[in-house]
N, C-alpha and C. Protein backbone atom coordinates (compact mmCIF):
# COMPACT_ATOMS: atom_id res chain seq x y z
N UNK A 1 91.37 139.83 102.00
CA UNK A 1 91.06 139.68 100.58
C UNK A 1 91.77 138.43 100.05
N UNK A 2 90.96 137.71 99.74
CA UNK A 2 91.97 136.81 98.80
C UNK A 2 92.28 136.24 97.30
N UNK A 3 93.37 135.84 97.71
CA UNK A 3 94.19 135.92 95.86
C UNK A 3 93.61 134.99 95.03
N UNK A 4 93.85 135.12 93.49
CA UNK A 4 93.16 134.10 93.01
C UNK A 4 94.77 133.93 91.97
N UNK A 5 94.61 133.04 91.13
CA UNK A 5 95.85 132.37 90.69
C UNK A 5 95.19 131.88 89.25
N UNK A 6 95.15 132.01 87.90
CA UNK A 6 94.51 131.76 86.67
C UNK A 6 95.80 131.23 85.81
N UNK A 7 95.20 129.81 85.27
CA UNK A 7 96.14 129.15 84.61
C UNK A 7 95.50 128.49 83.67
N UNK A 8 95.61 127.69 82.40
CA UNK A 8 95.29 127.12 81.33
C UNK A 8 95.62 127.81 80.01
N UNK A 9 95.98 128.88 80.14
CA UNK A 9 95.84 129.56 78.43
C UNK A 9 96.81 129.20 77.72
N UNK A 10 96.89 129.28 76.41
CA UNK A 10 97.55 129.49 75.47
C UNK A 10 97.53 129.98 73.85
N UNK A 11 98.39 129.47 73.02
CA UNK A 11 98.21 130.16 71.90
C UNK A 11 97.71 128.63 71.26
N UNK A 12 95.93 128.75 70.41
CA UNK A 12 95.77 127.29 69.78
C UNK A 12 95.23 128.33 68.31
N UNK A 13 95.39 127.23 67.76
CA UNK A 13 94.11 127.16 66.66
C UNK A 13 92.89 127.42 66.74
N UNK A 14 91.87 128.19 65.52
CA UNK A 14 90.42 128.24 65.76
C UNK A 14 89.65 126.96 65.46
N UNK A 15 88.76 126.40 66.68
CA UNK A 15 88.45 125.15 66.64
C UNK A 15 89.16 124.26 68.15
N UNK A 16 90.05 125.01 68.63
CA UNK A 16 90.33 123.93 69.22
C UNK A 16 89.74 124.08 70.71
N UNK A 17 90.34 123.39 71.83
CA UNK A 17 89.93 123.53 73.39
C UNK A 17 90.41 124.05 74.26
N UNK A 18 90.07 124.50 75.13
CA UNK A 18 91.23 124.61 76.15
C UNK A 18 90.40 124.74 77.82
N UNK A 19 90.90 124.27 78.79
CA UNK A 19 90.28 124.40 80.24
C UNK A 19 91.44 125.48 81.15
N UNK A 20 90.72 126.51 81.35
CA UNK A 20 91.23 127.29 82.18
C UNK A 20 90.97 126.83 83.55
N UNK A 21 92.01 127.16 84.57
CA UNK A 21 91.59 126.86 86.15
C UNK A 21 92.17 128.22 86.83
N UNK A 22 91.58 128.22 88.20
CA UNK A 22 91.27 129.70 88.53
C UNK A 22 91.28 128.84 90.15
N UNK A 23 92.98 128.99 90.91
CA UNK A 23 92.57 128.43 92.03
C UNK A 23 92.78 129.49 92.94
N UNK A 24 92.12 129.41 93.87
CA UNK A 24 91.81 130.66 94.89
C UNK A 24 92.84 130.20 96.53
N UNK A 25 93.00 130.90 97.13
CA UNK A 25 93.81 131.12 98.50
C UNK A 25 92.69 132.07 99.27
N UNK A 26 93.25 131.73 100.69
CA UNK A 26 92.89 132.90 101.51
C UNK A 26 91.28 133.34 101.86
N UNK A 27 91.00 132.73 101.14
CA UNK A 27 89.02 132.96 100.97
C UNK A 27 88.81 131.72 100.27
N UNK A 28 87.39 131.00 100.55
CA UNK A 28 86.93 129.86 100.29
C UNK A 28 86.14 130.71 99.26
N UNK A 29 85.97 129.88 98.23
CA UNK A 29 85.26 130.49 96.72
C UNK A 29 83.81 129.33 97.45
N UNK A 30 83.85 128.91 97.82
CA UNK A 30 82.51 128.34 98.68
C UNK A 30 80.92 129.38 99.00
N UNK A 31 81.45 130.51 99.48
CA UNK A 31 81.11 131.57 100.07
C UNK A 31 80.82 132.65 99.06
N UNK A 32 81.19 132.45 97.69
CA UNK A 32 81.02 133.62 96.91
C UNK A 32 80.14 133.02 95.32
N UNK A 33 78.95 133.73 94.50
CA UNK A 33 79.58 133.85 93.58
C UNK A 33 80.12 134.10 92.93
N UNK A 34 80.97 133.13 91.41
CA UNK A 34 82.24 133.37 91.39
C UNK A 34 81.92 133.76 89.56
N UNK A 35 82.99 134.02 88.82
CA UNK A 35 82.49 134.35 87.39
C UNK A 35 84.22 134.40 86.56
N UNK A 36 84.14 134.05 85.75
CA UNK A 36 85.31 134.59 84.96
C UNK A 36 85.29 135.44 84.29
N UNK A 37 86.26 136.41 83.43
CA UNK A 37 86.27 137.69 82.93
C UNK A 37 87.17 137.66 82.00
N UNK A 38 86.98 138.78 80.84
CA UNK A 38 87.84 138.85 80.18
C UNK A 38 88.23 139.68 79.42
N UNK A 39 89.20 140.35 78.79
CA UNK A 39 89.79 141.62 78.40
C UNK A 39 90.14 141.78 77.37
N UNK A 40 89.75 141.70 76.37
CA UNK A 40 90.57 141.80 74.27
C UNK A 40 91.44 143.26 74.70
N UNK A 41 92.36 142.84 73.73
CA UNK A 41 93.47 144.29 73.85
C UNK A 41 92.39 145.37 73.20
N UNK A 42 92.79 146.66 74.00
CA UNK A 42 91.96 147.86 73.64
C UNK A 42 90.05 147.89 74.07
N UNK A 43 89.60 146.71 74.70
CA UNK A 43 88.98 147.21 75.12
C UNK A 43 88.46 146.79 76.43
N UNK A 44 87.07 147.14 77.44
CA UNK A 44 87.04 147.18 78.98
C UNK A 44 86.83 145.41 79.47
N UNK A 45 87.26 145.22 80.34
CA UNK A 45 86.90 143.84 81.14
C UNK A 45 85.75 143.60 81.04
N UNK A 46 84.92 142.47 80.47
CA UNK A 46 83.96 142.17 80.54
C UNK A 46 83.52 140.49 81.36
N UNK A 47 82.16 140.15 81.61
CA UNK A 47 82.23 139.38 82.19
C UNK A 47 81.65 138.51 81.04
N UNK A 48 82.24 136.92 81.56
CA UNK A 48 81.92 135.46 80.41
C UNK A 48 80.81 135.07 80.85
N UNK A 49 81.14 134.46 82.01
CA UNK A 49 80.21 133.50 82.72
C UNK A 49 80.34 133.25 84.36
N UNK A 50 79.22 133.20 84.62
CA UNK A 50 78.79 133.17 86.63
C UNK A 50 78.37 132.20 86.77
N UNK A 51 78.54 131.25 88.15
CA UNK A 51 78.03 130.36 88.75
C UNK A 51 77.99 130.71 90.04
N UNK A 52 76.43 130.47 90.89
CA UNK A 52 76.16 130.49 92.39
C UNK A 52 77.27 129.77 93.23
N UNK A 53 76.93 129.81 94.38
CA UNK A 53 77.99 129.50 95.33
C UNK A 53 77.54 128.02 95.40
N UNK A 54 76.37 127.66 95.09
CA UNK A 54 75.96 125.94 95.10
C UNK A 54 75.97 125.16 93.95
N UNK A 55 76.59 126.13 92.45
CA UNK A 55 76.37 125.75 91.24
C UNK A 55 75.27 125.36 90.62
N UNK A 56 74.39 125.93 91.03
CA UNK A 56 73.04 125.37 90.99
C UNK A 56 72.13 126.69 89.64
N UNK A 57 73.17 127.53 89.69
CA UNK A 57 72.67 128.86 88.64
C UNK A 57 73.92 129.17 88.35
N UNK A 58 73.94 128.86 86.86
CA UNK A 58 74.47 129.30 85.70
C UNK A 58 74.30 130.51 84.56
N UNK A 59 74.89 131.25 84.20
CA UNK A 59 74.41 132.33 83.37
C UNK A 59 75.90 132.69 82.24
N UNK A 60 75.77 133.08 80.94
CA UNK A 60 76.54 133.19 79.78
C UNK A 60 76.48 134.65 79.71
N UNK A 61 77.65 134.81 79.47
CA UNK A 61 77.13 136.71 78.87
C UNK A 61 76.37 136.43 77.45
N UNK A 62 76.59 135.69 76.50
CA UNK A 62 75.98 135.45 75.29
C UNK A 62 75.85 134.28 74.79
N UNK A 63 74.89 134.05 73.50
CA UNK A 63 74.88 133.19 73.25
C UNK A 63 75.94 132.31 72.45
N UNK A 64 76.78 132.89 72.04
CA UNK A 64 78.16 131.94 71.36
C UNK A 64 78.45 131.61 72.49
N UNK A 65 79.09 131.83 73.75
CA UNK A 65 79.98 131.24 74.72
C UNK A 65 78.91 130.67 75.47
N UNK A 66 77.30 130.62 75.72
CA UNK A 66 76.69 129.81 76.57
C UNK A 66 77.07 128.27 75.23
N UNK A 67 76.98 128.35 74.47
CA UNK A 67 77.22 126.76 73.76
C UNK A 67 78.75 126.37 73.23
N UNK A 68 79.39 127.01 73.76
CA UNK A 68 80.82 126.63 73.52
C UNK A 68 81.95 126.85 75.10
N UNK A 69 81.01 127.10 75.88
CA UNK A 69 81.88 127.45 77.36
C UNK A 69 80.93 126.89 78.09
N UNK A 70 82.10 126.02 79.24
CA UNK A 70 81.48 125.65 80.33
C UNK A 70 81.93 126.24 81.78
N UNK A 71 81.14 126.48 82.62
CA UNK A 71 81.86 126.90 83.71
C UNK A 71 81.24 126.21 85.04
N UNK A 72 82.57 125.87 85.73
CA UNK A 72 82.22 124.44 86.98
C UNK A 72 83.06 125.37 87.92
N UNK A 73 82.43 124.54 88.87
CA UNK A 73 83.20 125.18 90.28
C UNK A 73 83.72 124.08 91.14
N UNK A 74 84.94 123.86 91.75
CA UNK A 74 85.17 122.53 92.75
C UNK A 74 85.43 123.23 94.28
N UNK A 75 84.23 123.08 94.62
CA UNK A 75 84.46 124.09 95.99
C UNK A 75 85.58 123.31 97.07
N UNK A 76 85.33 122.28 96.74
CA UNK A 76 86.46 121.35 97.73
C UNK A 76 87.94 121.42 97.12
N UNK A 77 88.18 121.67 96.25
CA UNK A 77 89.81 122.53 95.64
C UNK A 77 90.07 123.76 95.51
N UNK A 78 88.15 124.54 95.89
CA UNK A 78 88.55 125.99 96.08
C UNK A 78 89.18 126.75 94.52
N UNK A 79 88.56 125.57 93.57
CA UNK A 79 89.50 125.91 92.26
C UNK A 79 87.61 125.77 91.27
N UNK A 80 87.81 127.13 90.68
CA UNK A 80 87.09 127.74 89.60
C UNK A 80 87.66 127.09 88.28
N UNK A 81 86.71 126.63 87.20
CA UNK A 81 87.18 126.09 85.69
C UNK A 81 86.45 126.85 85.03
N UNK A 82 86.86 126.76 83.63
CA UNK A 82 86.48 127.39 82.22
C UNK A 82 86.79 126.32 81.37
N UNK A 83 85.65 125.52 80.68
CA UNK A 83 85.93 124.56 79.69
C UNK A 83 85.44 125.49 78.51
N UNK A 84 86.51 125.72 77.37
CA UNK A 84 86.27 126.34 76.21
C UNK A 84 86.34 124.92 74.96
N UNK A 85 85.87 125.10 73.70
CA UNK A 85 85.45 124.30 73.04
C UNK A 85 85.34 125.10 71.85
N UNK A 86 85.76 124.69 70.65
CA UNK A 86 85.04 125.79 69.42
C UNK A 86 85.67 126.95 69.14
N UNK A 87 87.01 127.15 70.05
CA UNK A 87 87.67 128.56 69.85
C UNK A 87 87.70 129.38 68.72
N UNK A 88 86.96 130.59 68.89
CA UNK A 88 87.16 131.65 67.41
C UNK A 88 88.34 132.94 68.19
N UNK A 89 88.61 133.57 66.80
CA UNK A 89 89.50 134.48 66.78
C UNK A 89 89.08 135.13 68.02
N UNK A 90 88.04 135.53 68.42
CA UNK A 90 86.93 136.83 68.93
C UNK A 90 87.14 136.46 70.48
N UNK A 91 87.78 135.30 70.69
CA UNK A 91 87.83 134.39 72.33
C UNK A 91 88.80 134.99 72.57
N UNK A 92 89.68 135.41 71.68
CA UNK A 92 91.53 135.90 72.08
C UNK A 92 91.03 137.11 72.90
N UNK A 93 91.84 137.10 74.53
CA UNK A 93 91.85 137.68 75.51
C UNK A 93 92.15 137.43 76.59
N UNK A 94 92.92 138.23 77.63
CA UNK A 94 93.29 137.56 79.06
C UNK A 94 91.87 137.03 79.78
N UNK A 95 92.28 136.08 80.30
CA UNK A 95 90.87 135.54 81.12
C UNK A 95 91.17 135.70 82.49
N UNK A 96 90.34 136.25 82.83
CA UNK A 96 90.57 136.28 84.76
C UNK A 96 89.49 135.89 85.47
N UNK A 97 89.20 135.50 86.50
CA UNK A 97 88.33 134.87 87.70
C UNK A 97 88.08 135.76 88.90
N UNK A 98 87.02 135.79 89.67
CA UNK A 98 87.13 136.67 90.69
C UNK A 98 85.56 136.17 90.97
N UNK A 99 85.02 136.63 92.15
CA UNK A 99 84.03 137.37 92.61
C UNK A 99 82.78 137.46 91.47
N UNK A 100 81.66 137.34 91.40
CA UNK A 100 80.61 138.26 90.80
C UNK A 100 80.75 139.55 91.72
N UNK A 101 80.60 140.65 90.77
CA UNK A 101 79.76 141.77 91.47
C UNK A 101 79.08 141.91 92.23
N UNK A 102 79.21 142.45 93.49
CA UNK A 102 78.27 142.27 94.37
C UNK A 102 78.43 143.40 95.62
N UNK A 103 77.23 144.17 95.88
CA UNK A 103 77.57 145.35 96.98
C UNK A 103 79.10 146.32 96.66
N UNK A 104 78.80 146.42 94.90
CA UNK A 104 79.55 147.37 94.74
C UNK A 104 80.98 147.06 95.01
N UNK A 105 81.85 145.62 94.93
CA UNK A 105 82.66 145.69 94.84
C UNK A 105 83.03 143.59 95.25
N UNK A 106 84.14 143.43 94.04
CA UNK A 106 84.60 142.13 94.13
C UNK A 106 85.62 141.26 95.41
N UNK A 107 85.64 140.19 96.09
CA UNK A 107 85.99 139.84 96.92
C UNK A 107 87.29 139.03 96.72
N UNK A 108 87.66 139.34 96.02
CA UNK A 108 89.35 138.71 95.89
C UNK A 108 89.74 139.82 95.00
N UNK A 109 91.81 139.61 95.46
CA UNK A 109 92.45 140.32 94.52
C UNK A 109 92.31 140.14 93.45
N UNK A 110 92.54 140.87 92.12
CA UNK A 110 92.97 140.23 91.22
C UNK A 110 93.94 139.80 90.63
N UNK A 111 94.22 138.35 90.13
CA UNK A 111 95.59 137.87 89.77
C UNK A 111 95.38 138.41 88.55
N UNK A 112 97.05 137.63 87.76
CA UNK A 112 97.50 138.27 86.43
C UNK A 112 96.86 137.69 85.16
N UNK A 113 95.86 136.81 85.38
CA UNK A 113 95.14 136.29 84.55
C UNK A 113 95.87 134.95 83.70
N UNK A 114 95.00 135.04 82.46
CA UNK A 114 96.28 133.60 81.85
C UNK A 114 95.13 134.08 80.21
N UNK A 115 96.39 134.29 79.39
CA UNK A 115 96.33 134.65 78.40
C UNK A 115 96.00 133.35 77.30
N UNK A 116 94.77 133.71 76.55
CA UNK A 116 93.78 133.61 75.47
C UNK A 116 94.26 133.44 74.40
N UNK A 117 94.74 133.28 73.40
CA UNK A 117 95.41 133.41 71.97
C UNK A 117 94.76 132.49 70.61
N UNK A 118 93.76 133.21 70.06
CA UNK A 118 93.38 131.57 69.25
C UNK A 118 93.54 132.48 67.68
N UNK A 119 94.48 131.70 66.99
CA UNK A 119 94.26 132.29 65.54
C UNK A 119 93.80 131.49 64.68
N UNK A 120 93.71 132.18 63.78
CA UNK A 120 92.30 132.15 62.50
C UNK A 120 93.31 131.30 61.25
């Protein structure tokens, strides 16, 4: 199984940017698709956004974050991104990386994520 490692967050302003990175060990993110995720206090992990293993298919959970989130993959750094843009209150949440869903179960551990914070 391998680990994944999530870094970029912090505490900004609504309006501002931020690029999360999501670098992986142990398993080539080459081989998978991959998606980021994310968790508001109190309620379940949900998913943001997926990209194929060739980046070639893209998908948003919605329409606010398909026009204010980007999501790239650098298979040759083995390192997953999240370009955010436009931050609202509603973005505040741990963000984590992993696996899409697939055959009933994700292909890396999960790391500790990297915490979201945007106030109003």
């Amino acid at each position: 199984q391998g680990q994944l490692d999530e870094s970029g967050g912090g505490l900004v302003q609504a309006g501002s940017s931020l690029r999360l990175s999501c670098a992986a060990s142990g398993r080539n993110i080459s081989d998978y698709n991959m998606a980021w995720y994310r968790q508001a206090p109190g309620k379940e992990r949900e998913i943001v956004a997926s990209i194929s293993w060739s980046g070639a298919n893209i998908n948003y959970a919605t329409y606010s974050v398909k026009h204010r989130f980007t999501i790239i993959r650098d298979n040759a750094k083995n390192t997953l991104y999240l370009q955010m843009k436009s931050l609202e209150h509603e973005d505040t949440a741990m963000y984590y990386c992993n696996s899409a869903y697939h055959n009933a179960r994700y292909y890396f551990n999960w790391g500790t994520g990297t915490q979201v914070t945007v106030s109003s």
